[in-house]
N, C-alpha and C. Protein backbone atom coordinates (compact mmCIF):
# COMPACT_ATOMS: atom_id res chain seq x y z
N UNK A 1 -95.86 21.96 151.96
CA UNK A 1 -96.67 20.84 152.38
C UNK A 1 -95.79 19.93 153.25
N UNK A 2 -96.39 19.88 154.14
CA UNK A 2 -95.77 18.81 155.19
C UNK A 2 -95.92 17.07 154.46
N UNK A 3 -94.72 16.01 154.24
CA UNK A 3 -94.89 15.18 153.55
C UNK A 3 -95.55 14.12 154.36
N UNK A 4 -95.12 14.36 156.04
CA UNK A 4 -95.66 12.73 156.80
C UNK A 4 -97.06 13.21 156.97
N UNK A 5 -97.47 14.53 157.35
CA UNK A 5 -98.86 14.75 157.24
C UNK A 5 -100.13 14.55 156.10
N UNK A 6 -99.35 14.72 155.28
CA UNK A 6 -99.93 14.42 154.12
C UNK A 6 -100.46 12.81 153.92
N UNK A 7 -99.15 12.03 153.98
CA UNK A 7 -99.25 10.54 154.01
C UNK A 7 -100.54 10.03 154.96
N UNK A 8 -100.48 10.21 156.16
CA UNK A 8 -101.46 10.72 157.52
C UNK A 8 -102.97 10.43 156.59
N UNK A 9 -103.00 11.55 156.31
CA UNK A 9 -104.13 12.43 156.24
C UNK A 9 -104.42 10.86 154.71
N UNK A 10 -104.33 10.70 153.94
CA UNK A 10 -104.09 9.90 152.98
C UNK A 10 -105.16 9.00 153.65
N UNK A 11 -104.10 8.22 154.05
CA UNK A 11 -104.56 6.56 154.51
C UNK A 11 -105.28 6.98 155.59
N UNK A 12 -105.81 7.68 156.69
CA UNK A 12 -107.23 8.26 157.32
C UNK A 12 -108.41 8.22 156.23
N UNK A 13 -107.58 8.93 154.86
CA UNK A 13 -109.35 9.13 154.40
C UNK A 13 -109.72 8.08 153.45
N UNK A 14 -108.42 6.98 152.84
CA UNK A 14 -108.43 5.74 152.04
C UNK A 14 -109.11 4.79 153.08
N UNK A 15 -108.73 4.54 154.62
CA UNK A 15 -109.23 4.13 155.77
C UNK A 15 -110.99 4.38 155.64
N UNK A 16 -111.25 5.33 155.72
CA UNK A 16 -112.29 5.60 155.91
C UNK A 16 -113.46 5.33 154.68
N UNK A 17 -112.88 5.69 153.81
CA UNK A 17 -113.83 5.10 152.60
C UNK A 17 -113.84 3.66 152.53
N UNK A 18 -112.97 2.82 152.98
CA UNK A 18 -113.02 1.58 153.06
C UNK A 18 -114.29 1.29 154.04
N UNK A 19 -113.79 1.96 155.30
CA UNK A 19 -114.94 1.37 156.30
C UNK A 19 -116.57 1.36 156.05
N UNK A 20 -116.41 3.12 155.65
CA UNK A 20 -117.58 3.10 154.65
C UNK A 20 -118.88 2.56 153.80
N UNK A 21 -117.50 1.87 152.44
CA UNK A 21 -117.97 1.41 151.58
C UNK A 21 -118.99 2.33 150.91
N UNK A 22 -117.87 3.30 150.62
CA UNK A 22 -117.94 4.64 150.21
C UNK A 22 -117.54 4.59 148.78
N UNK A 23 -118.15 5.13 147.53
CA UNK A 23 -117.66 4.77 146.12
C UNK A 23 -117.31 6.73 146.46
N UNK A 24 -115.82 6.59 145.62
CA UNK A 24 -115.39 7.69 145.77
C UNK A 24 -114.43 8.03 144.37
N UNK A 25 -114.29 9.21 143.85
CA UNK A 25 -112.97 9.68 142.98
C UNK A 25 -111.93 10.27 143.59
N UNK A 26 -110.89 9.55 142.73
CA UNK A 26 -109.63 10.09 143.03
C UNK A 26 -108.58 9.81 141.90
N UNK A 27 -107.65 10.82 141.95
CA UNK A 27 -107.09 11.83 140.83
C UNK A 27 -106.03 10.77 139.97
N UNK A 28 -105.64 9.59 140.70
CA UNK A 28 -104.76 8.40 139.74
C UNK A 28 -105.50 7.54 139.66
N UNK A 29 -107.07 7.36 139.56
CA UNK A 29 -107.34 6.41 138.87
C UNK A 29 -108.33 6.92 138.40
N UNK A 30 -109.28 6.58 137.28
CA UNK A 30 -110.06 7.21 136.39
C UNK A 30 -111.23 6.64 136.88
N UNK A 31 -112.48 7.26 136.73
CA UNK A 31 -113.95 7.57 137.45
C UNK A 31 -113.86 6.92 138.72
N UNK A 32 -114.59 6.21 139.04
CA UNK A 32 -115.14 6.17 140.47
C UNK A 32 -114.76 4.58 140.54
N UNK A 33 -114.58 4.39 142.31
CA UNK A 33 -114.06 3.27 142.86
C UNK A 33 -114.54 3.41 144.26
N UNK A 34 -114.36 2.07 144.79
CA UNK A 34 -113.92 1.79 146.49
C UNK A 34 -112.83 0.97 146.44
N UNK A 35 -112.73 1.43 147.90
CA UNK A 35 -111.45 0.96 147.94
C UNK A 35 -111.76 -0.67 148.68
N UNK A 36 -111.12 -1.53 148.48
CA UNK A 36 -111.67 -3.28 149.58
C UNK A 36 -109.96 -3.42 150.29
N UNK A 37 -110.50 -3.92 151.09
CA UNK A 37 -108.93 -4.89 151.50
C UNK A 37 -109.05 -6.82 151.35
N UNK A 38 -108.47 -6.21 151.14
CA UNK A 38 -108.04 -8.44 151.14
C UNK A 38 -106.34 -9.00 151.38
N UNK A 39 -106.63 -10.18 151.78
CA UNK A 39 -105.58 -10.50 152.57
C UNK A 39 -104.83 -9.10 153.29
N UNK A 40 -105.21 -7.80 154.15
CA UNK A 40 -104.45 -7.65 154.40
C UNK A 40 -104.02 -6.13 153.87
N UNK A 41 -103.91 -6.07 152.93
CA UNK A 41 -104.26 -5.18 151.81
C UNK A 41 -104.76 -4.43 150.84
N UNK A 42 -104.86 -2.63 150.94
CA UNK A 42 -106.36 -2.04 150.01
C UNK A 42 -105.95 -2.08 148.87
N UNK A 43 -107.07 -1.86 147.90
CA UNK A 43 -106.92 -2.70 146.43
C UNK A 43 -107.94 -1.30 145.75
N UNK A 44 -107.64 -0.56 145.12
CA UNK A 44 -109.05 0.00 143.98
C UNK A 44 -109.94 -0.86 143.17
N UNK A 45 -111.04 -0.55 143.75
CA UNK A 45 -112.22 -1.51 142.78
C UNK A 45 -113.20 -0.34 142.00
N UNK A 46 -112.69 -0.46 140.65
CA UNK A 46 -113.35 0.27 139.79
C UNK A 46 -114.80 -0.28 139.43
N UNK A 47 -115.83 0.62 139.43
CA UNK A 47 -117.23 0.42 139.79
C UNK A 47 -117.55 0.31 137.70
């Protein structure tokens, strides 16, 4: 596995569910979330 591609590919699809406002799972946090930004910064918001 390529590591910067990976990273890449990451924050594209954390990016994108943000823009979204896309409720999505993913594997370090338990059931379902979106992701928000504030000040600046994305945050998990567990639904």
């Amino acid at each position: 596995m390529d590591p910067v591609k990976a990273g890449e590919t990451r924050r594209d699809m954390l990016k994108r569910a943000e823009e979204d406002n896309a409720a999505i799972a993913i594997c370090h946090h338990s059931g379902f979330g979106r992701v928000v930004q504030e000040s600046g910064k994305r945050y998990w918001q567990a639904l």
